[in-house]
PDB file of N, CA and C in Angstrom:
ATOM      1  N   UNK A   1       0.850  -1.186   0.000  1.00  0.00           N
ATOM      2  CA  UNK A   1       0.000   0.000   0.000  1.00  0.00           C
ATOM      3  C   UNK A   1       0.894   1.248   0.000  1.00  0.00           C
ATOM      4  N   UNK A   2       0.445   2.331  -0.832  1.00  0.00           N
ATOM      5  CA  UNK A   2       1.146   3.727  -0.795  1.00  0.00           C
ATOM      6  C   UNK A   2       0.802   4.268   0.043  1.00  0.00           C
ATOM      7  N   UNK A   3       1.729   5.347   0.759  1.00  0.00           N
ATOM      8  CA  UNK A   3       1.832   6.123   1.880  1.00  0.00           C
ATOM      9  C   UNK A   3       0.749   7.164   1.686  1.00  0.00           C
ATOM     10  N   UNK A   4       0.126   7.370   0.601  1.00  0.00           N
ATOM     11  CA  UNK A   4      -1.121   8.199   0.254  1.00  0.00           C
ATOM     12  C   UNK A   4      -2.363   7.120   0.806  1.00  0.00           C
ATOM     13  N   UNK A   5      -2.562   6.122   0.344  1.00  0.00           N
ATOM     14  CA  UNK A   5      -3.575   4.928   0.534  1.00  0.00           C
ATOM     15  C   UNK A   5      -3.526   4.601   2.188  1.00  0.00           C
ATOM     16  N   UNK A   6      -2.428   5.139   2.555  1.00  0.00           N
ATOM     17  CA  UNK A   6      -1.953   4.204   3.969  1.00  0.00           C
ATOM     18  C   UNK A   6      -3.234   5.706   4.658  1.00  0.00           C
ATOM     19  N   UNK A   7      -2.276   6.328   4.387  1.00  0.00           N
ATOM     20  CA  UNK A   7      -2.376   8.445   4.635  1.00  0.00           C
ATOM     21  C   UNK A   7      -4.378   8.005   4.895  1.00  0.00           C
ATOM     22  N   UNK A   8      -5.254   7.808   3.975  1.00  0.00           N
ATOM     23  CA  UNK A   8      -6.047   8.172   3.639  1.00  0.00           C
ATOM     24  C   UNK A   8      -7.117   6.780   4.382  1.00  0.00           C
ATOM     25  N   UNK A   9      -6.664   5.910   4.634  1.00  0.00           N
ATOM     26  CA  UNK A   9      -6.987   4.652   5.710  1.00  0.00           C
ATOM     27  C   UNK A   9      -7.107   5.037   6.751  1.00  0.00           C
ATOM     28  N   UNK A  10      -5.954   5.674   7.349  1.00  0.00           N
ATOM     29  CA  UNK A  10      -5.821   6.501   8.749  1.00  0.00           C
ATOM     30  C   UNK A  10      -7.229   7.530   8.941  1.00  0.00           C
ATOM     31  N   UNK A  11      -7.097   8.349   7.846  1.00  0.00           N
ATOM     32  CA  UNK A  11      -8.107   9.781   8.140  1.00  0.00           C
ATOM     33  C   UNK A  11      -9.797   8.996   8.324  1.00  0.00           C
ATOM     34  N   UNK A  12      -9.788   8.207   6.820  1.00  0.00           N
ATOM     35  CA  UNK A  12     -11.181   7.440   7.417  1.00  0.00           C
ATOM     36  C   UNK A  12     -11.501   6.854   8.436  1.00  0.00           C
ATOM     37  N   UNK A  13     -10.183   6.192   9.099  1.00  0.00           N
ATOM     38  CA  UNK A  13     -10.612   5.201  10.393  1.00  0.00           C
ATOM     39  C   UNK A  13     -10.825   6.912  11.473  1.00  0.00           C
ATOM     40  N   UNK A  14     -10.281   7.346  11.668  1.00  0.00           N
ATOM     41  CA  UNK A  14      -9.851   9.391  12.714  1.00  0.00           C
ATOM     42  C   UNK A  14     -11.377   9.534  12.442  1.00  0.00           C
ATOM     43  N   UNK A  15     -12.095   9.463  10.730  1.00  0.00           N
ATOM     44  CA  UNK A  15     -13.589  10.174  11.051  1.00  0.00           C
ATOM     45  C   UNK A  15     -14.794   8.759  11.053  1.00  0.00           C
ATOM     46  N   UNK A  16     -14.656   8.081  11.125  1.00  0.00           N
ATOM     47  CA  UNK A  16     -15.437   6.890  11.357  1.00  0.00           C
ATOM     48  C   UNK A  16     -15.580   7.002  13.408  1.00  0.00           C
ATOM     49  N   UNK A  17     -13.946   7.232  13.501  1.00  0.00           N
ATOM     50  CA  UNK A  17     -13.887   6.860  15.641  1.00  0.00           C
ATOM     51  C   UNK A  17     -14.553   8.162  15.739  1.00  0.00           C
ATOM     52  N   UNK A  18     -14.503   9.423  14.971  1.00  0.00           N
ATOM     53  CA  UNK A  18     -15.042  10.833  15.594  1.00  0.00           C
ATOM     54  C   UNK A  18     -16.752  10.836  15.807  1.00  0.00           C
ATOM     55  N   UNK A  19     -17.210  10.180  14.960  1.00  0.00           N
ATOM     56  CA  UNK A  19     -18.698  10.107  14.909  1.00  0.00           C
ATOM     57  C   UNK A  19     -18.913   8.947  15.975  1.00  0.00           C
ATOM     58  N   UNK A  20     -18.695   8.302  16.535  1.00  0.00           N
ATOM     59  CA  UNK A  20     -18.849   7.289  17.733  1.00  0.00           C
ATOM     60  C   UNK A  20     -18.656   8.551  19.226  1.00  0.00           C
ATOM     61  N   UNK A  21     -18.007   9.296  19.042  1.00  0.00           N
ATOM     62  CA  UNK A  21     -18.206   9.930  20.253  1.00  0.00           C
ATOM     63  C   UNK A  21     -19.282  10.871  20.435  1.00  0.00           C
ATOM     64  N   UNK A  22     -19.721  10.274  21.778  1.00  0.00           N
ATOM     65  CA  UNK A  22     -21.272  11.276  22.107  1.00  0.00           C
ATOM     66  C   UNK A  22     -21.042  12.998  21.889  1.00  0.00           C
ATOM     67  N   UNK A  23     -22.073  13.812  21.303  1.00  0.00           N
ATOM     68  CA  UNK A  23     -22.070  14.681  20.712  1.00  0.00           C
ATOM     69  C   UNK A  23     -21.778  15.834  22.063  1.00  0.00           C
ATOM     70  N   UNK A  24     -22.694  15.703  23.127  1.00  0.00           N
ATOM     71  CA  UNK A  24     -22.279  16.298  24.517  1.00  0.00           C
ATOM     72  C   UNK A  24     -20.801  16.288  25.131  1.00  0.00           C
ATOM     73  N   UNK A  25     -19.928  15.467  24.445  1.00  0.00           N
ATOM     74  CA  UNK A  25     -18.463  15.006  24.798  1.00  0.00           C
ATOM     75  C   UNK A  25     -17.730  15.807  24.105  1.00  0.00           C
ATOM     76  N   UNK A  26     -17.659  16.063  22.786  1.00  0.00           N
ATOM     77  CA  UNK A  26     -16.978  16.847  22.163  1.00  0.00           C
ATOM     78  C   UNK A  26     -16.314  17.555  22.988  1.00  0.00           C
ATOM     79  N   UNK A  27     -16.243  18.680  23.342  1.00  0.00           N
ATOM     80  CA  UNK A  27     -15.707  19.562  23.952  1.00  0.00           C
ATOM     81  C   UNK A  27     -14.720  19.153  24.814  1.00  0.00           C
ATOM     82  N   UNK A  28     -15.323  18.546  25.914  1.00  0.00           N
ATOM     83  CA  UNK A  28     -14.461  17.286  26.554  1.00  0.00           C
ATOM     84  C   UNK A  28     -13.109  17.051  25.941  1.00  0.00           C
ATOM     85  N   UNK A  29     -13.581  16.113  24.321  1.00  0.00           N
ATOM     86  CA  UNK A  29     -12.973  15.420  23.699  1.00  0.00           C
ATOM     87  C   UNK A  29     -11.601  16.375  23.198  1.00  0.00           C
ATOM     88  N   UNK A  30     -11.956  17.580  22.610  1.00  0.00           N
ATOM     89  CA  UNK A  30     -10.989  18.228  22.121  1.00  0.00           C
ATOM     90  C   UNK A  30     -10.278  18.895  23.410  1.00  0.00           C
ATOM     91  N   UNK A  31     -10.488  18.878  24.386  1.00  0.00           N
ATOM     92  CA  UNK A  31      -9.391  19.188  25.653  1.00  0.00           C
ATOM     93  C   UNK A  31      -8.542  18.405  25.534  1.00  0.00           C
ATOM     94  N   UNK A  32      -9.135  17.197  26.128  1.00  0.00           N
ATOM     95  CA  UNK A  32      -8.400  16.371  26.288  1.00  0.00           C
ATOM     96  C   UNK A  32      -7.347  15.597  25.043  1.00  0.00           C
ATOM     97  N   UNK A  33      -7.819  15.909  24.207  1.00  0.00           N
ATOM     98  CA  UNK A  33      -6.808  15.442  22.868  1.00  0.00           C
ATOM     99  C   UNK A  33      -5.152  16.747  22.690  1.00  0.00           C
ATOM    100  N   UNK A  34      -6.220  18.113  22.949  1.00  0.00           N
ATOM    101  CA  UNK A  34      -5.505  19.275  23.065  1.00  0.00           C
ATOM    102  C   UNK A  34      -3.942  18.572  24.189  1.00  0.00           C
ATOM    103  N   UNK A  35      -4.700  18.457  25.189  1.00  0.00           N
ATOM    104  CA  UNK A  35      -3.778  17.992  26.366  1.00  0.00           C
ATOM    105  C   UNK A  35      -2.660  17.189  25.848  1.00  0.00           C
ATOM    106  N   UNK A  36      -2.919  16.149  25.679  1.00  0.00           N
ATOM    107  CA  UNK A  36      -2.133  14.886  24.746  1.00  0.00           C
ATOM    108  C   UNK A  36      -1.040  15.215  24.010  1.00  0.00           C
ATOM    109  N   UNK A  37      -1.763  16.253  23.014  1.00  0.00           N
ATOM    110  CA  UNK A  37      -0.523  16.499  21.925  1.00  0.00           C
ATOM    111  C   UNK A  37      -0.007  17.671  22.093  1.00  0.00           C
ATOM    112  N   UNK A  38      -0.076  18.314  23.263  1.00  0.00           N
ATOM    113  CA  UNK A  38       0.098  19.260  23.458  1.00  0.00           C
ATOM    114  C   UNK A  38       0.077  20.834  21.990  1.00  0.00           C
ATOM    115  N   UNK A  39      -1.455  21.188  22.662  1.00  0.00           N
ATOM    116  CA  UNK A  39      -1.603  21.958  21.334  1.00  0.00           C
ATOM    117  C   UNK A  39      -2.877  22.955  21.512  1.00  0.00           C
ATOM    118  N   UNK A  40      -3.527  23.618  21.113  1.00  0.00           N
ATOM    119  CA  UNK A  40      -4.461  24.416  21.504  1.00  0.00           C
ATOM    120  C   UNK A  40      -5.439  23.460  21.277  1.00  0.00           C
ATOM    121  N   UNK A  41      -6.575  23.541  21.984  1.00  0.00           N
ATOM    122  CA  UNK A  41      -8.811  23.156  21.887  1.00  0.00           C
ATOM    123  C   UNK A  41      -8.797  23.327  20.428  1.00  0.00           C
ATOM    124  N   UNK A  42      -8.719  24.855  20.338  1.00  0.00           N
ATOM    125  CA  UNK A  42      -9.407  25.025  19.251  1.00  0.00           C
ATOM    126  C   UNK A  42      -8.514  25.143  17.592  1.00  0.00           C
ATOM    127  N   UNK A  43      -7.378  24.327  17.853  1.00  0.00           N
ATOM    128  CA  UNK A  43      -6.431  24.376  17.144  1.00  0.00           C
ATOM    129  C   UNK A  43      -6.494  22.483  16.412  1.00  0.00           C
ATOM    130  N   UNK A  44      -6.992  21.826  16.881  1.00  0.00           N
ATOM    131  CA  UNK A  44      -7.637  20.283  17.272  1.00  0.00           C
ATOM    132  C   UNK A  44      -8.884  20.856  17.123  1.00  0.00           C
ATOM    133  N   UNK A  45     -10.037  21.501  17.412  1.00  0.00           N
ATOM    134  CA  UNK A  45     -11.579  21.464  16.895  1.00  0.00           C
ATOM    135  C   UNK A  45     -11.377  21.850  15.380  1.00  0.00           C
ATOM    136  N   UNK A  46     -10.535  22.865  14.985  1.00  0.00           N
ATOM    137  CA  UNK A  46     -10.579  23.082  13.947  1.00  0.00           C
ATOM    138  C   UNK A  46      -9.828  22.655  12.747  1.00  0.00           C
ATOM    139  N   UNK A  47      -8.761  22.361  13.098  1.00  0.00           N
ATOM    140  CA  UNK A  47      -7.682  21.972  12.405  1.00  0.00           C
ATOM    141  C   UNK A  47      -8.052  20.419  11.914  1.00  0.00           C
ATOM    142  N   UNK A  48      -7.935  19.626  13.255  1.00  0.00           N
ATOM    143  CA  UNK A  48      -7.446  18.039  13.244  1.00  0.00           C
ATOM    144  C   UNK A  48      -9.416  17.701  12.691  1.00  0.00           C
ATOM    145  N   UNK A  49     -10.630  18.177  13.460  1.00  0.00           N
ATOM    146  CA  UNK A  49     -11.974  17.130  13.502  1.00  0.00           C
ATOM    147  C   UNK A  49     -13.249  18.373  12.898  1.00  0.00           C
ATOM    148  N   UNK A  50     -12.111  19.470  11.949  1.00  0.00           N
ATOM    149  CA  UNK A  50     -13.161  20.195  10.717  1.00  0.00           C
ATOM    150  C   UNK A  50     -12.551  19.448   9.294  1.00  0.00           C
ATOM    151  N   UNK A  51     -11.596  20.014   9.438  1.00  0.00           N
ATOM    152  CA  UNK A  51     -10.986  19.597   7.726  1.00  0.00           C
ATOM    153  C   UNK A  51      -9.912  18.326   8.158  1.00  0.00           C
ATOM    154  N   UNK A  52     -10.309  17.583   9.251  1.00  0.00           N
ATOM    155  CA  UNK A  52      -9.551  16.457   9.226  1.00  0.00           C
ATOM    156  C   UNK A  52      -8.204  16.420   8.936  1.00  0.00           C
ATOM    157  N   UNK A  53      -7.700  17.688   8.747  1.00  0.00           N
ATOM    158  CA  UNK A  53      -6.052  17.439   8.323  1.00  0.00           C
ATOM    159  C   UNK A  53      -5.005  17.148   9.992  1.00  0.00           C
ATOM    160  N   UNK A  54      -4.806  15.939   9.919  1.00  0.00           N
ATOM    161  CA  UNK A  54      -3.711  15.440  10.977  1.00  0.00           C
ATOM    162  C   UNK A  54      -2.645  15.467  10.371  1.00  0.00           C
ATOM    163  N   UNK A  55      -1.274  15.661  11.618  1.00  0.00           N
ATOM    164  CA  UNK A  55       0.222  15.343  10.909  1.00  0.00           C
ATOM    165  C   UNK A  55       0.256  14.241  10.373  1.00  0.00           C
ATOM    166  N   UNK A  56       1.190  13.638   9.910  1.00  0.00           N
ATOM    167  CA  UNK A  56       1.539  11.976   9.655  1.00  0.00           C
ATOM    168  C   UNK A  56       2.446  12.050  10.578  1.00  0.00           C
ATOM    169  N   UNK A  57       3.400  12.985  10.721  1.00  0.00           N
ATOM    170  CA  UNK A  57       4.865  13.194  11.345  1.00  0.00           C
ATOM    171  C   UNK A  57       4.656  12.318  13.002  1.00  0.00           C
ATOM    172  N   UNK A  58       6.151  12.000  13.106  1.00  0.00           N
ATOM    173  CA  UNK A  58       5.820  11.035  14.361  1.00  0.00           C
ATOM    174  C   UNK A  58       4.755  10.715  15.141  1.00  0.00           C
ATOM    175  N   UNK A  59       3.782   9.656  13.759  1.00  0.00           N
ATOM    176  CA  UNK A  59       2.777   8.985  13.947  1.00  0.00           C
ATOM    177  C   UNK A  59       1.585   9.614  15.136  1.00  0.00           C
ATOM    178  N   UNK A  60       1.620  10.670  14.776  1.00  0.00           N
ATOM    179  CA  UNK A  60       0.265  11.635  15.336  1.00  0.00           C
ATOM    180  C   UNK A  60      -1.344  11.019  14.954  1.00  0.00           C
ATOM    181  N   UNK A  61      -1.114  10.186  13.881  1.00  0.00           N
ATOM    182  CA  UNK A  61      -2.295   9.820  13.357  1.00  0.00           C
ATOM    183  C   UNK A  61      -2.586   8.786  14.111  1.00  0.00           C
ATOM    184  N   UNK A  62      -1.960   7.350  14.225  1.00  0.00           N
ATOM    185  CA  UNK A  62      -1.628   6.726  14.736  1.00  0.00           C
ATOM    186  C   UNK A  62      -1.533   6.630  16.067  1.00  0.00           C
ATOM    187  N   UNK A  63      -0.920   7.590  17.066  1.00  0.00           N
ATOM    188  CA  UNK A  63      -1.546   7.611  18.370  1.00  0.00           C
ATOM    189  C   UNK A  63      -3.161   7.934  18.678  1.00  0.00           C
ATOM    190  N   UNK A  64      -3.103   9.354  17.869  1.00  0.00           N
ATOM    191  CA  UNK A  64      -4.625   9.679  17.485  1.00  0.00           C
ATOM    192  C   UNK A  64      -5.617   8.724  17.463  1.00  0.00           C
ATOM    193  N   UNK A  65      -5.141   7.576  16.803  1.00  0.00           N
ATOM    194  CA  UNK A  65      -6.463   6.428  16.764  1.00  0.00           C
ATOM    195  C   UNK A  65      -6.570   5.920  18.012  1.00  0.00           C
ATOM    196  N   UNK A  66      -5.496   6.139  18.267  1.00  0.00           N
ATOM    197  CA  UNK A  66      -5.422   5.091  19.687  1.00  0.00           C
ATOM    198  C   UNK A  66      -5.837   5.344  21.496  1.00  0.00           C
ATOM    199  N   UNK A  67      -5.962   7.034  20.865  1.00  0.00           N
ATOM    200  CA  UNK A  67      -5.970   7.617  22.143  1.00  0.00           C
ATOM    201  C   UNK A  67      -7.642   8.067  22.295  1.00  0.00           C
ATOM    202  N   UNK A  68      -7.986   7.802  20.494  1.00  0.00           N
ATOM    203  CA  UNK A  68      -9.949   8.006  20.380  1.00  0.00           C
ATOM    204  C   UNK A  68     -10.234   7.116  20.423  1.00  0.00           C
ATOM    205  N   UNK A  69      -9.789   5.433  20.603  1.00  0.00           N
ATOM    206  CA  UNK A  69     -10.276   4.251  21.159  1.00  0.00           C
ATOM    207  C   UNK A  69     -10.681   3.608  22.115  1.00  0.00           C
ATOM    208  N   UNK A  70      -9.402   4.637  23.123  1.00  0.00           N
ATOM    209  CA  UNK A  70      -9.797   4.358  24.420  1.00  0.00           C
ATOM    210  C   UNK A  70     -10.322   5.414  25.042  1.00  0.00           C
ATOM    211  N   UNK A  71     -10.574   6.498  24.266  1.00  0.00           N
ATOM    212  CA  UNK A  71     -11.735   7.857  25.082  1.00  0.00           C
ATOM    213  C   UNK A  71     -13.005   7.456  24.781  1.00  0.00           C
ATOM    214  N   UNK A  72     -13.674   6.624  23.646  1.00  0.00           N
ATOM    215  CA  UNK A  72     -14.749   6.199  23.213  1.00  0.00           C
ATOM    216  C   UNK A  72     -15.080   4.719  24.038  1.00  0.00           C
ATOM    217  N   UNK A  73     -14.428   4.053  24.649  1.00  0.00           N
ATOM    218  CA  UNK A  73     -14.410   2.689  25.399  1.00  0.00           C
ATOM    219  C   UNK A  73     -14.770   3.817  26.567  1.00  0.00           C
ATOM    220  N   UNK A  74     -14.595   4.865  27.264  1.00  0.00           N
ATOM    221  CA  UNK A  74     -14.431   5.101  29.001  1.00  0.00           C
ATOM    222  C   UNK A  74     -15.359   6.291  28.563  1.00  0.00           C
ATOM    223  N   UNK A  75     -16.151   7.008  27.396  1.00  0.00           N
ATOM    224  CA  UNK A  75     -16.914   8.087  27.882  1.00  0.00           C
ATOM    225  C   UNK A  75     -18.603   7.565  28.508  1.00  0.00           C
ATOM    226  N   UNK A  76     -19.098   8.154  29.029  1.00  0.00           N
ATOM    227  CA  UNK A  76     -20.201   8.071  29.664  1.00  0.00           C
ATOM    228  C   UNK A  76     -21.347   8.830  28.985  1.00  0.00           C
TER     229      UNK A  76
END
């Protein structure tokens, strides 16, 4: 698979896990992601879960999945 195909696997699985989180959470959600990658709320509301553009760069995407797997397993 090409690093575009790989690239573009990632973003679908990022907006497939984004729609699983309860809509009241959001906010929540982008703190706490903010926190993580150390980065602004609204820099992550807008950036990373409007136009979906994530780094690739030391697998940001990739933790990303991993860190909306287990916020979607523990939200209430």
């Amino acid at each position: 698979m090409t690093d575009k195909a790989e690239n573009l696997e990632r973003i679908d699985n990022i907006r497939f896990l984004f729609d699983k989180i309860i809509k009241d959470n959001k906010n929540d959600f982008y703190k706490k992601v903010a926190e993580e990658f150390a980065l602004k709320s609204s820099s992550v509301r807008v950036g990373w879960f409007t136009r979906f553009d994530i780094p690739e760069r030391y697998k940001i995407q990739d933790n990303l999945i991993a860190f909306m797997q287990n916020y979607i397993v523990n939200q209430k």
